[in-house]
Protein backbone atom coordinates (compact mmCIF):
# COMPACT_ATOMS: atom_id res chain seq x y z
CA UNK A 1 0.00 0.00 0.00
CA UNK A 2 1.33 3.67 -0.78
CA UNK A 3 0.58 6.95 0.81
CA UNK A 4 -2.23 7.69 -1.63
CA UNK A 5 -4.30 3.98 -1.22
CA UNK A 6 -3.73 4.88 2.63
CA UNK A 7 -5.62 8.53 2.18
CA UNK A 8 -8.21 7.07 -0.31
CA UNK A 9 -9.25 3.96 2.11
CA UNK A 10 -9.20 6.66 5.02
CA UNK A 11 -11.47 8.96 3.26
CA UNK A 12 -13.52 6.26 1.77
CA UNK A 13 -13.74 4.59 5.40
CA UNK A 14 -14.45 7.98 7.02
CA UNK A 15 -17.32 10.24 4.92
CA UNK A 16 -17.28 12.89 7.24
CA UNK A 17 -14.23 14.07 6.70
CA UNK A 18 -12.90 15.36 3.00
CA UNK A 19 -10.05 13.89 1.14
CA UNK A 20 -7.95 17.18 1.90
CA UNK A 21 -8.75 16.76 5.73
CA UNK A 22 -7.30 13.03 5.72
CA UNK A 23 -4.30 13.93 3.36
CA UNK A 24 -3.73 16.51 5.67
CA UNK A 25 -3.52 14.03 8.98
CA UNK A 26 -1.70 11.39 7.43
CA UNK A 27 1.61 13.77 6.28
CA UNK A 28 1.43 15.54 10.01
CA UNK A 29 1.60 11.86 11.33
CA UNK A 30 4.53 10.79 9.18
CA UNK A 31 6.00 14.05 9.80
CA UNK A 32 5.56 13.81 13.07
CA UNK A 33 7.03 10.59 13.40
CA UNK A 34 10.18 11.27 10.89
CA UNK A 35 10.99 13.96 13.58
CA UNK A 36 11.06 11.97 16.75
CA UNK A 37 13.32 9.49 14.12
CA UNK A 38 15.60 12.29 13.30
CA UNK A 39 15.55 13.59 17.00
CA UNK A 40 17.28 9.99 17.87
CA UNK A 41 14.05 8.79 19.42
CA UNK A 42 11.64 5.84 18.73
CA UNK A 43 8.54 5.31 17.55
CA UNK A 44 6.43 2.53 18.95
CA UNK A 45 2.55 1.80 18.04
CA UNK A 46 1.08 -0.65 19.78
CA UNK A 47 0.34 -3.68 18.28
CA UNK A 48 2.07 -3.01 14.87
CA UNK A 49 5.80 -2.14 15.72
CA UNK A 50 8.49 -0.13 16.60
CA UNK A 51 10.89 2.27 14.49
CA UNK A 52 14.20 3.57 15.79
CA UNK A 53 17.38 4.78 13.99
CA UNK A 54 20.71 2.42 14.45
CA UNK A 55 24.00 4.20 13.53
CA UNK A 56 26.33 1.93 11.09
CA UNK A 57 30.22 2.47 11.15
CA UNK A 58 32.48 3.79 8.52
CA UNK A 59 33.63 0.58 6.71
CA UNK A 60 35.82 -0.52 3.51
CA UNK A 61 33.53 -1.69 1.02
CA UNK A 62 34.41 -2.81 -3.18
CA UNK A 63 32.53 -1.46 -6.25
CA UNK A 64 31.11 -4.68 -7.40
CA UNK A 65 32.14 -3.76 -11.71
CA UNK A 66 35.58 -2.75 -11.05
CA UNK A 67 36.25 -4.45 -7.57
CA UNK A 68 38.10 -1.78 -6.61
CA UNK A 69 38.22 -0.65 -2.48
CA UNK A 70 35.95 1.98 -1.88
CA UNK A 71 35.54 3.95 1.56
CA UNK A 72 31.88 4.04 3.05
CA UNK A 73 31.27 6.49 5.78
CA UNK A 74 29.50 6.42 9.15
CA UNK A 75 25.43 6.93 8.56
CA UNK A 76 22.28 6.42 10.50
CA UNK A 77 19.40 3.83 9.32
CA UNK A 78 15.77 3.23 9.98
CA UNK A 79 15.38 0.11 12.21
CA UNK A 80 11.90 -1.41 12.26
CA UNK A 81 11.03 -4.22 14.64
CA UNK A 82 7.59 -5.70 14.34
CA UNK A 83 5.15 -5.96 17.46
CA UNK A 84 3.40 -9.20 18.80
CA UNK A 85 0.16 -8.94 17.10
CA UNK A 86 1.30 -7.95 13.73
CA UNK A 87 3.99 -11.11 13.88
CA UNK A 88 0.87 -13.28 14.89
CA UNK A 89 -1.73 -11.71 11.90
CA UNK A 90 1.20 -12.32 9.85
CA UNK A 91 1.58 -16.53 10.85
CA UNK A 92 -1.62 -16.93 11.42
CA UNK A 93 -2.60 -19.25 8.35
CA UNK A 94 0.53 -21.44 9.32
């Protein structure tokens, strides 16, 4: 699912409120939650999962054409760990 399905099932799901309205929600959300991210906090929601940010070291990697060394710095990724329930949705069938 992409941003857009997300609005449309929102606004389709929720009458009262206007396409605009639930556009507008959804991006001050993930806004919202980029910050805290960016901030060097976490984001957990119940049920679903947790994000967080793990830092990953400067390191010697090779450009796979040429195989040549190349340096890679230090950067920061998105960590996601999924929660209980959505694990369990996920196996249910099994």
């Amino acid at each position: 699912m992409i941003k857009s399905e997300l609005i449309a099932r929102l606004a389709n799901e929720n009458p009262h409120l206007t396409q605009k309205d639930v556009e507008r929600v959804v991006t001050v959300i993930l806004e919202r939650m980029i910050g805290a991210l960016e901030e060097g906090g976490r984001v957990e929601l119940r049920g679903f999962g947790a994000l967080s940010v793990r830092s990953r070291p400067a390191r010697s990697g090779r450009n796979p054409r040429t195989g040549e060394t190349v340096d890679v710095r230090a950067k920061h990724v998105p960590f996601f760990k999924s929660g209980k329930e959505l694990r369990a949705r996920l196996n249910a069938d099994e």
